[in-house]
Every structure is written in structure tokens, then in C-alpha cells.
C-alpha atoms as a PDB file:
ATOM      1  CA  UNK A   1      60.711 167.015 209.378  1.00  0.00           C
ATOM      2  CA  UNK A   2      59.658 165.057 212.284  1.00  0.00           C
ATOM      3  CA  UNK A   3      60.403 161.369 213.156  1.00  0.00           C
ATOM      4  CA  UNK A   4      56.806 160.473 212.713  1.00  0.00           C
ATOM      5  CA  UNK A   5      56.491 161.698 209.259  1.00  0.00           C
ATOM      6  CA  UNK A   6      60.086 159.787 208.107  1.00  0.00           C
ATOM      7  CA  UNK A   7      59.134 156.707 210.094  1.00  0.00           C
ATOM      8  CA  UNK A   8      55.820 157.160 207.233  1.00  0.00           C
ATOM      9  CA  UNK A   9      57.676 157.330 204.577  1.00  0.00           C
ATOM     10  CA  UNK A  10      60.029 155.062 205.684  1.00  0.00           C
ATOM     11  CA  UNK A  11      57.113 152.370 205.871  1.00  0.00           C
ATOM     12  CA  UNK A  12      55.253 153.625 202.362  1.00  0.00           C
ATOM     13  CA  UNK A  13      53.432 150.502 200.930  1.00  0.00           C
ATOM     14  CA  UNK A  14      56.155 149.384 198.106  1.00  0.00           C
ATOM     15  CA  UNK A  15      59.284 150.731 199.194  1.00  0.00           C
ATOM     16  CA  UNK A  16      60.461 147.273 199.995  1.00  0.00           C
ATOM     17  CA  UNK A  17      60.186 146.286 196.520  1.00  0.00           C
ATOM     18  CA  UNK A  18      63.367 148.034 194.994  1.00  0.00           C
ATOM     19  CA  UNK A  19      65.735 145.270 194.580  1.00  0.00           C
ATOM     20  CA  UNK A  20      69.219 145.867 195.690  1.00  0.00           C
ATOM     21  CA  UNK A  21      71.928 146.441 192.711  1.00  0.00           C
ATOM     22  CA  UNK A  22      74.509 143.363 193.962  1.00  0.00           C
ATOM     23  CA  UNK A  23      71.790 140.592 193.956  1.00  0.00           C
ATOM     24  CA  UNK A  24      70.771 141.633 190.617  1.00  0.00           C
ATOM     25  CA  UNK A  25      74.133 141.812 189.188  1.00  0.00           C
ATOM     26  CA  UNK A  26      74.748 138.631 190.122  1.00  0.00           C
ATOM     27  CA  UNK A  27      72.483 136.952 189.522  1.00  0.00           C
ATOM     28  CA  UNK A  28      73.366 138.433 185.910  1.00  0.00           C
ATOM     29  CA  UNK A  29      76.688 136.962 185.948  1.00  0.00           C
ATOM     30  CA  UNK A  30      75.286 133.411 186.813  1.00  0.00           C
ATOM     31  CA  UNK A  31      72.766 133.820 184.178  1.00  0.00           C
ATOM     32  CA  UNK A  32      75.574 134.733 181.506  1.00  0.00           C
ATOM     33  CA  UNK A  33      77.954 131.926 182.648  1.00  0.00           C
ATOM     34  CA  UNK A  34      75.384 129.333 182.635  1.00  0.00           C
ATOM     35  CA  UNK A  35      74.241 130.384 179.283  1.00  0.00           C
ATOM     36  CA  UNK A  36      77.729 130.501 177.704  1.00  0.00           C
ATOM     37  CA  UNK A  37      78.299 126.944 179.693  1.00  0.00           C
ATOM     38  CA  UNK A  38      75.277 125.955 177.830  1.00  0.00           C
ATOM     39  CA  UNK A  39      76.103 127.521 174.328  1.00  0.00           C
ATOM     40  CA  UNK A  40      79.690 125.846 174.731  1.00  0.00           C
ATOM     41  CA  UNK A  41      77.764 122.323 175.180  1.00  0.00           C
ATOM     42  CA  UNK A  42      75.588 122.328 172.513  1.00  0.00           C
ATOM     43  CA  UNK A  43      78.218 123.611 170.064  1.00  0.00           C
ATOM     44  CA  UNK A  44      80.845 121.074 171.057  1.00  0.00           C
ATOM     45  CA  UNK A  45      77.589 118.367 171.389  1.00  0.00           C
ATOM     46  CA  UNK A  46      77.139 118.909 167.921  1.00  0.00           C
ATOM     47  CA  UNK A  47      80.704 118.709 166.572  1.00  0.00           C
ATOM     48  CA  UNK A  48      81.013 115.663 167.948  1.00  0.00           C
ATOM     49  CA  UNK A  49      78.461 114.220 166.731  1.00  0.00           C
ATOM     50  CA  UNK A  50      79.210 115.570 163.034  1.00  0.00           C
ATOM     51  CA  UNK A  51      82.526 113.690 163.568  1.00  0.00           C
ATOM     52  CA  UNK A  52      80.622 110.446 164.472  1.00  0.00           C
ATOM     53  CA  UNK A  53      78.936 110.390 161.401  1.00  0.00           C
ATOM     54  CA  UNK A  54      82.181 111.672 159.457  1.00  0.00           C
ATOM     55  CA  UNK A  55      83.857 108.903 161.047  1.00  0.00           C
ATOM     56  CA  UNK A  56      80.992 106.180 160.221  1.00  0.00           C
ATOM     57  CA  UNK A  57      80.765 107.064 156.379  1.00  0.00           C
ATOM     58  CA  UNK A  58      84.855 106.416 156.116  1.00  0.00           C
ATOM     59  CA  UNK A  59      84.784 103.488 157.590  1.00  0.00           C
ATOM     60  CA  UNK A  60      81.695 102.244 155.237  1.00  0.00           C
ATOM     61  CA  UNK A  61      83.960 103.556 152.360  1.00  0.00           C
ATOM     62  CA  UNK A  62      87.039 101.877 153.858  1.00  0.00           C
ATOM     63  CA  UNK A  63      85.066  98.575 153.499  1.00  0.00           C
ATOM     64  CA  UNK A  64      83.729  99.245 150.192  1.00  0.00           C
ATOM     65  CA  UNK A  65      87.376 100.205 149.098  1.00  0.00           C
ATOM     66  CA  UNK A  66      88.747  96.695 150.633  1.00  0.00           C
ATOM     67  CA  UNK A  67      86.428  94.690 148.817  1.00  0.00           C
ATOM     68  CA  UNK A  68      87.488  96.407 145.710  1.00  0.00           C
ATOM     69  CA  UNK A  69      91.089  95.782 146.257  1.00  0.00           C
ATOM     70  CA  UNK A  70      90.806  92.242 147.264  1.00  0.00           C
ATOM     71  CA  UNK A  71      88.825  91.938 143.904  1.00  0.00           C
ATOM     72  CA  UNK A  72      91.693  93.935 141.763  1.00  0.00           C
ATOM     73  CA  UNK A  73      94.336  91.873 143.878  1.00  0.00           C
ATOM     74  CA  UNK A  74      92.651  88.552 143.094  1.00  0.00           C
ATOM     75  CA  UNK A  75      92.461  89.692 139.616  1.00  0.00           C
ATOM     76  CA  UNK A  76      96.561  90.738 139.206  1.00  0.00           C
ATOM     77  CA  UNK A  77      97.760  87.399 141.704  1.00  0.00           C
ATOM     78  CA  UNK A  78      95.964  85.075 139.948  1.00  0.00           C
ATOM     79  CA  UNK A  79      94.483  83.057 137.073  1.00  0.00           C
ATOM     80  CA  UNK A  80      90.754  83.660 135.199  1.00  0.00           C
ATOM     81  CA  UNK A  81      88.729  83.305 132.704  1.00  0.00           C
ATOM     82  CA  UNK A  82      88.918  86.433 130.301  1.00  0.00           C
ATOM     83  CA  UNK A  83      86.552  85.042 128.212  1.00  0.00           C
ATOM     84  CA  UNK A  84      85.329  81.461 128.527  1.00  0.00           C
ATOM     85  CA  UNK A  85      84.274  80.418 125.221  1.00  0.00           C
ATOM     86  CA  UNK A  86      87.170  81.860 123.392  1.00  0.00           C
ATOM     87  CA  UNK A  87      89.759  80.102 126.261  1.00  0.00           C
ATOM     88  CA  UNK A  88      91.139  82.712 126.956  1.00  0.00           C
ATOM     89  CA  UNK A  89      92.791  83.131 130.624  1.00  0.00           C
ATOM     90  CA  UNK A  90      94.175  86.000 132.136  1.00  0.00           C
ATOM     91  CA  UNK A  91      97.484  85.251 133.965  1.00  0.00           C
ATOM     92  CA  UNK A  92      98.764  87.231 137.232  1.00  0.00           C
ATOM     93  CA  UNK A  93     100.877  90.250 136.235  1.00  0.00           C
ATOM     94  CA  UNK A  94     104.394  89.307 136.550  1.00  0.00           C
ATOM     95  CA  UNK A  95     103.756  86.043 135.073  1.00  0.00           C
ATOM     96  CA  UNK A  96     102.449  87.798 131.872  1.00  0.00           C
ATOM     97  CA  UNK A  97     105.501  90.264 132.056  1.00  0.00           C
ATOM     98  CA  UNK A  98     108.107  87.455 131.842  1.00  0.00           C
ATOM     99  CA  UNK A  99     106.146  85.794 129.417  1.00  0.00           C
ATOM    100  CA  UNK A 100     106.135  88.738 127.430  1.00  0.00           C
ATOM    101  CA  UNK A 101     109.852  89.222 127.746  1.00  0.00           C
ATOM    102  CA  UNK A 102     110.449  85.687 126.727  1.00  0.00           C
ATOM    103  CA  UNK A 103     108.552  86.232 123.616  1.00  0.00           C
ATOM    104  CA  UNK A 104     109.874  89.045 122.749  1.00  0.00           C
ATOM    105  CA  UNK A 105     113.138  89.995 124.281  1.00  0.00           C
ATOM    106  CA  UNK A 106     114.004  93.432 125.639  1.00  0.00           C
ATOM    107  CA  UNK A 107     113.822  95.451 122.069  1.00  0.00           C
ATOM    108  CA  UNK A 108     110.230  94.204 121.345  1.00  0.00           C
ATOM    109  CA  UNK A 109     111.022  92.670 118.184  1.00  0.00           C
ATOM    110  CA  UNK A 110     109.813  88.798 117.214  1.00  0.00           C
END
């Protein structure tokens, strides 16, 4: 062959357009790690944000459940009305316990 003829095919319309095998492969690594990078940020994105609302809904319930035990505490500490017309009061626990007792000793009988 003569050094025309390789200088030819050397120059062939096209042959400059076979990408090299490095460059490609990495710019397929950077591809993967970005897309794991961006996997990993919407999966932990989202976790946290399930915890937000986790977190929101206990502390709605941990204010529902406070107003219920102030109410149950108000209604053990203290005196009401059980029933109004009858006059009948409800007295705080321990008060009604001794009274109880009082009435009718430790064996229960009158």
C-alpha cells in the first residue's frame, strides 16, 4: 500500500466520528453516580417528609389526649353536678373512698 492511499483512508469522511471508549465510560460512571445521588435524594426527601406528617398527627393527638385528661382529672380532683335536679354531686375520688370507709368500715358491712 502506498502512503497516498493510507493518508485516504486515513482522512475517509466519518472516521472522526468513532468516539473513544474512556470518554464514554465515563461519562457512564458520572451518569450512574448522579442518578443514584439523585435516587438517594428523593427517597430520603420523601421519608422525611412522611415523618413530618407522622410527627404532626401525634402531636394533634397529644393535644386531643390532654384535653381529655384535664377533663377526666377535673372530674376525679373535684366536685360536680352528677345530676342537678336530683342534687346529686360527685365528690373527688379519695374523698368518696374515705367516705365510703367511714360508712362502712373495712368488712363492708353497715
Amino acid at each position: 500500500m502506498s502512503q497516498t492511499e493510507s493518508e485516504t483512508i486515513e482522512r475517509l469522511p466519518g472516521s472522526d466520528d468513532d468516539p473513544s471508549a474512556v470518554p464514554t465510560w465515563y461519562g457512564g460512571v458520572i451518569f450512574v453516580i448522579l442518578f443514584i445521588f439523585t435516587v438517594y435524594l428523593l427517597v430520603f426527601l420523601a421519608d422525611r417528609e412522611e415523618e413530618l406528617v407522622f410527627d404532626d398527627s401525634i402531636r394533634r393527638d397529644s393535644r386531643t389526649l390532654n384535653e381529655v385528661r384535664k377533663l377526666q382529672d377535673t372530674q376525679l380532683d373535684s366536685y360536680t353536678w352528677a345530676d342537678r335536679e336530683n342534687n346529686r354531686v360527685a365528690v373527688p375520688l379519695e374523698q368518696g373512698r374515705q367516705e365510703v370507709l367511714r360508712r362502712f368500715g373495712e368488712t363492708g358491712e353497715r
